[in-house]
Protein backbone atom coordinates (compact mmCIF):
# COMPACT_ATOMS: atom_id res chain seq x y z
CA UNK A 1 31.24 -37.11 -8.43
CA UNK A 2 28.66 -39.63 -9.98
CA UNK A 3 24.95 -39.35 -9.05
CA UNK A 4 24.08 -42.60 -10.17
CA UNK A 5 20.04 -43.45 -9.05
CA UNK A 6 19.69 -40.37 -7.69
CA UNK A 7 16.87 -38.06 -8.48
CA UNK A 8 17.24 -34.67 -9.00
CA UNK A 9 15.26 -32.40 -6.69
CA UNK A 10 15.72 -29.41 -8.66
CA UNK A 11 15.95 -28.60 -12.38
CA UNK A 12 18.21 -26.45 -13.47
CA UNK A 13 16.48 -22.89 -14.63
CA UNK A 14 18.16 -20.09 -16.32
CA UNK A 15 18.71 -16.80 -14.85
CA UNK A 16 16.28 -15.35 -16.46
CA UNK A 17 13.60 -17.28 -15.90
CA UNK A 18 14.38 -17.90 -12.26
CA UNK A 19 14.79 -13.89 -11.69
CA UNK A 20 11.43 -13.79 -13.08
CA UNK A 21 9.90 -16.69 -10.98
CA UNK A 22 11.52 -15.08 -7.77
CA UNK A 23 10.03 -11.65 -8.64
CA UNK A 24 6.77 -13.17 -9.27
CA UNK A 25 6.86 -15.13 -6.38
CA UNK A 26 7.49 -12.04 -4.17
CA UNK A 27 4.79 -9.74 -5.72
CA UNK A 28 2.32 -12.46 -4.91
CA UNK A 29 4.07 -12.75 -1.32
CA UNK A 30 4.43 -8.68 -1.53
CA UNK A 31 0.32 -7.98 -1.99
CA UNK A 32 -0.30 -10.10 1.00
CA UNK A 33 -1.44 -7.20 3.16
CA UNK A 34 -3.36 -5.65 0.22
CA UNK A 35 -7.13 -6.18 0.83
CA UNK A 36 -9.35 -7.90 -1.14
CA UNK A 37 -11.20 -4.81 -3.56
CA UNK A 38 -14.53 -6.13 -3.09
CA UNK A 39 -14.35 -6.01 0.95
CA UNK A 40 -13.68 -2.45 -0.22
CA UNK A 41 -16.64 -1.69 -1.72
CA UNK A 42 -19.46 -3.12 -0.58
CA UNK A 43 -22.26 -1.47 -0.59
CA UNK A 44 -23.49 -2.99 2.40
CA UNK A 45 -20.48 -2.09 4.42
CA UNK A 46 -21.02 1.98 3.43
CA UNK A 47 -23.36 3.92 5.46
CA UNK A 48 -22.88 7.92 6.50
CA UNK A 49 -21.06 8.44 9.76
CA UNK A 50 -23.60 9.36 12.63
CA UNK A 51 -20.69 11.90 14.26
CA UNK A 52 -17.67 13.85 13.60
CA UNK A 53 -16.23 11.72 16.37
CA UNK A 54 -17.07 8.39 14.59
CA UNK A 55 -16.24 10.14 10.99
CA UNK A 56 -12.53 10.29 12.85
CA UNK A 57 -12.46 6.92 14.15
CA UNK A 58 -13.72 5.66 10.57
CA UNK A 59 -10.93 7.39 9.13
CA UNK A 60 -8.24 6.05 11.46
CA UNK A 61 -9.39 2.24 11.80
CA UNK A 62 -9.86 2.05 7.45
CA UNK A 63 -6.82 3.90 7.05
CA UNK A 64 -4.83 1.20 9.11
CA UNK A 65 -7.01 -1.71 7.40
CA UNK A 66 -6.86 -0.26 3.89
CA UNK A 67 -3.89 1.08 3.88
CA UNK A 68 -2.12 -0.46 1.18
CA UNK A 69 -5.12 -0.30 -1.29
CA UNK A 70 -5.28 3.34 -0.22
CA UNK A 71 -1.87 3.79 -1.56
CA UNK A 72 -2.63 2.20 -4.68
CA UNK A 73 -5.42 4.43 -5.58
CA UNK A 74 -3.71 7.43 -4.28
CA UNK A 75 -0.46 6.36 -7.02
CA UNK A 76 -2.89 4.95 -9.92
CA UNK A 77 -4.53 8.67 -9.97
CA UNK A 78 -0.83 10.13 -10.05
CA UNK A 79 -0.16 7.98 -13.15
CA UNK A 80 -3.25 8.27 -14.71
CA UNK A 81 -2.55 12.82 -14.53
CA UNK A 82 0.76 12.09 -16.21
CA UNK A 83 -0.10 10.50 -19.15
CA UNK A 84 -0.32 13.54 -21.12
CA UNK A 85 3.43 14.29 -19.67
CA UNK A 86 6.22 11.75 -20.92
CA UNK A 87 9.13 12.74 -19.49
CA UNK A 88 7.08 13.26 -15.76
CA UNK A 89 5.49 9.70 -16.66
CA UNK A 90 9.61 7.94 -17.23
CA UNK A 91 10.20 9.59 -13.74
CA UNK A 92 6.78 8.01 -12.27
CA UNK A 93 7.39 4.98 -13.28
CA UNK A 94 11.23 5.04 -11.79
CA UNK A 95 10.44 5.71 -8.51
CA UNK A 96 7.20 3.21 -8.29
CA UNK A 97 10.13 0.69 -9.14
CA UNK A 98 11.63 2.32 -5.81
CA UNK A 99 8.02 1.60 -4.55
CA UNK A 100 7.49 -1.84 -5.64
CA UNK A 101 10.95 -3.31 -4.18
CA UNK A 102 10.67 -0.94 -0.83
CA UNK A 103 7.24 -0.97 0.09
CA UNK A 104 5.21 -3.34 -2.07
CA UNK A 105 7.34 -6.32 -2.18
CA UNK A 106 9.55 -6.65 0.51
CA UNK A 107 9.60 -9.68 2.85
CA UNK A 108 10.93 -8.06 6.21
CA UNK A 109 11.51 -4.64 7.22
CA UNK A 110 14.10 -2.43 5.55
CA UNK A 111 17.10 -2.13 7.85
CA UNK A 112 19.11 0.96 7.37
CA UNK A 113 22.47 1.22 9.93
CA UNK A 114 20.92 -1.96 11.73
CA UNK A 115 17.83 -0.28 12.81
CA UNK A 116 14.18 -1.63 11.19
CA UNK A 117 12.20 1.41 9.78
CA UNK A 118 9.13 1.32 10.34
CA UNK A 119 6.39 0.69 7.19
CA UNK A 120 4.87 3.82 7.66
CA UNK A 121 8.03 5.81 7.45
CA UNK A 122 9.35 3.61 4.63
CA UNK A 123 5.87 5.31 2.86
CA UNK A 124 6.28 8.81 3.53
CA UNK A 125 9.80 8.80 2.52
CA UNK A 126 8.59 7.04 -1.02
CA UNK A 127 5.95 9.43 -0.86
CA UNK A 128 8.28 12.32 -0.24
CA UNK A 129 10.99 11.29 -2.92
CA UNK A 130 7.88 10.85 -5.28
CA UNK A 131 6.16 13.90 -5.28
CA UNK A 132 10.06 15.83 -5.11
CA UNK A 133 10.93 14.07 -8.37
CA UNK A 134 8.23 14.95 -9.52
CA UNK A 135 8.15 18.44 -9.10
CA UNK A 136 11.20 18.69 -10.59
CA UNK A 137 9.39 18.08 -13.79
CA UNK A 138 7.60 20.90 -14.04
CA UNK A 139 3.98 19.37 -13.69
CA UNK A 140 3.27 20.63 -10.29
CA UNK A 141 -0.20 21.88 -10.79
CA UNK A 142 -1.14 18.28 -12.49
CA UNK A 143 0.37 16.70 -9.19
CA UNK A 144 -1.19 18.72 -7.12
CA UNK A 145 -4.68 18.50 -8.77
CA UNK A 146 -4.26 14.60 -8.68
CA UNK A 147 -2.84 14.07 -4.88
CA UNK A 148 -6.06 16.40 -4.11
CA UNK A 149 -8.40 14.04 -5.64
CA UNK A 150 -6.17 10.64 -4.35
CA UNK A 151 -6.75 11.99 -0.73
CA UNK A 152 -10.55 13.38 -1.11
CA UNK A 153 -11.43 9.83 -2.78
CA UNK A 154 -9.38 8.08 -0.19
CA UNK A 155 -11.12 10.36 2.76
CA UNK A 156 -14.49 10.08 1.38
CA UNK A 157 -14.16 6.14 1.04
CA UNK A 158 -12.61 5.94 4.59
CA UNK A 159 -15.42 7.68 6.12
CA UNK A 160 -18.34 6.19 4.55
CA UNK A 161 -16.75 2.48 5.00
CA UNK A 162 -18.32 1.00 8.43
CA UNK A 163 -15.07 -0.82 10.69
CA UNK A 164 -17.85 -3.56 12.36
CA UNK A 165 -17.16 -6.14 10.10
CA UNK A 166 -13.25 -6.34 9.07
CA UNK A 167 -11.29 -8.90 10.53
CA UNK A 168 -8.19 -8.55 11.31
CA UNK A 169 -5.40 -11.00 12.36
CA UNK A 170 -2.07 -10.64 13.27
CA UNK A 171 -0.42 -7.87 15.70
CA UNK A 172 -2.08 -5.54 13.29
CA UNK A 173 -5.51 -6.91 14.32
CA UNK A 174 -4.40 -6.64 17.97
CA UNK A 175 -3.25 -3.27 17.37
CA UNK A 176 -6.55 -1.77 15.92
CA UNK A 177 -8.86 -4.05 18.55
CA UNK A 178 -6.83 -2.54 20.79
CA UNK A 179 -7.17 1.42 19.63
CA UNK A 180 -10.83 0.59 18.74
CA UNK A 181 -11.42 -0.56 22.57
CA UNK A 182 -9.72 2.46 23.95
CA UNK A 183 -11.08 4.99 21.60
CA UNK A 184 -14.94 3.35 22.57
CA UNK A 185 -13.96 3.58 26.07
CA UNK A 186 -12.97 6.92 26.44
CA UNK A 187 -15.68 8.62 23.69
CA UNK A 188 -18.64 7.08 25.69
């Protein structure tokens, strides 16, 4: 076949590198519903809940909006109470590989038998698997101590963090505007 005056569209990349460009290319695609840190923390946006009734609507309406960063701190605590315990620490990092490609960096949903499972079930299976493995290890009280303080940091952050000014987009937005509008509606 002769490709005479033709350009080439494409050059030709070795495995490697293109497994590496693809990868790349879907952790940037991946942490697309990660939000940005400094919306996070603002110190603007943090003010002390005026009711136990708005604490709980604080935590649900974050918890929806943060949720992947919530993760993230939840897992980076995890790490950070292993790194006294090697063997526990080569089983961490394992399954946040399983994390990464199932949770983090997938484009669509994971399919099992045909059926799409939902994100937050894909997350408290990892979750599940996680803290199992884990155990196994014989570092329970270090897990323990650390999934405490993951939660408490993400529950104190979640509470404190006014929901007036995200935005959100997307059937997620829709979803929470919608919650938020029925919650207001039926608390006042």
């Amino acid at each position: 076949m002769t490709t005479y005056g033709t350009i080439p569209t494409e050059t030709p990349v070795s495995s490697s590198l293109g497994y590496i460009s693809f990868a790349s290319e879907r952790i940037r695609s991946g942490l697309g519903t990660l939000r940005p840190w400094k919306e996070m923390v603002q110190l603007r946006s943090l003010s002390v809940p005026a009711s136990v009734a708005e604490a709980f609507q604080r935590i649900r309406t974050n918890a929806a909006y943060f949720r992947m960063n919530y993760v993230i701190i939840i897992l980076f605590i995890l790490f950070l109470s292993l790194l006294w315990h090697p063997i526990s620490l080569i089983v961490f990092v394992a399954t946040m590989a399983a994390w990464l490609f199932l949770y983090f960096l997938r484009d669509g949903p994971v399919v099992i038998f045909g059926r799409s499972i939902d994100d937050r079930w894909v997350m408290a299976v990892l979750a599940v698997v996680t803290i199992v493995l884990l155990f196994l290890t014989d570092v329970t009280v270090n897990i323990l101590v650390s999934l405490l303080i993951g939660v408490l940091v993400v529950l104190a952050h979640s509470v404190v963090r006014i929901t007036e000014d995200l935005f959100v987009d997307g059937e997620d937005g829709a979803r929470l505007r919608l919650r938020d509008a029925a919650s207001s509606s039926f608390s006042t």
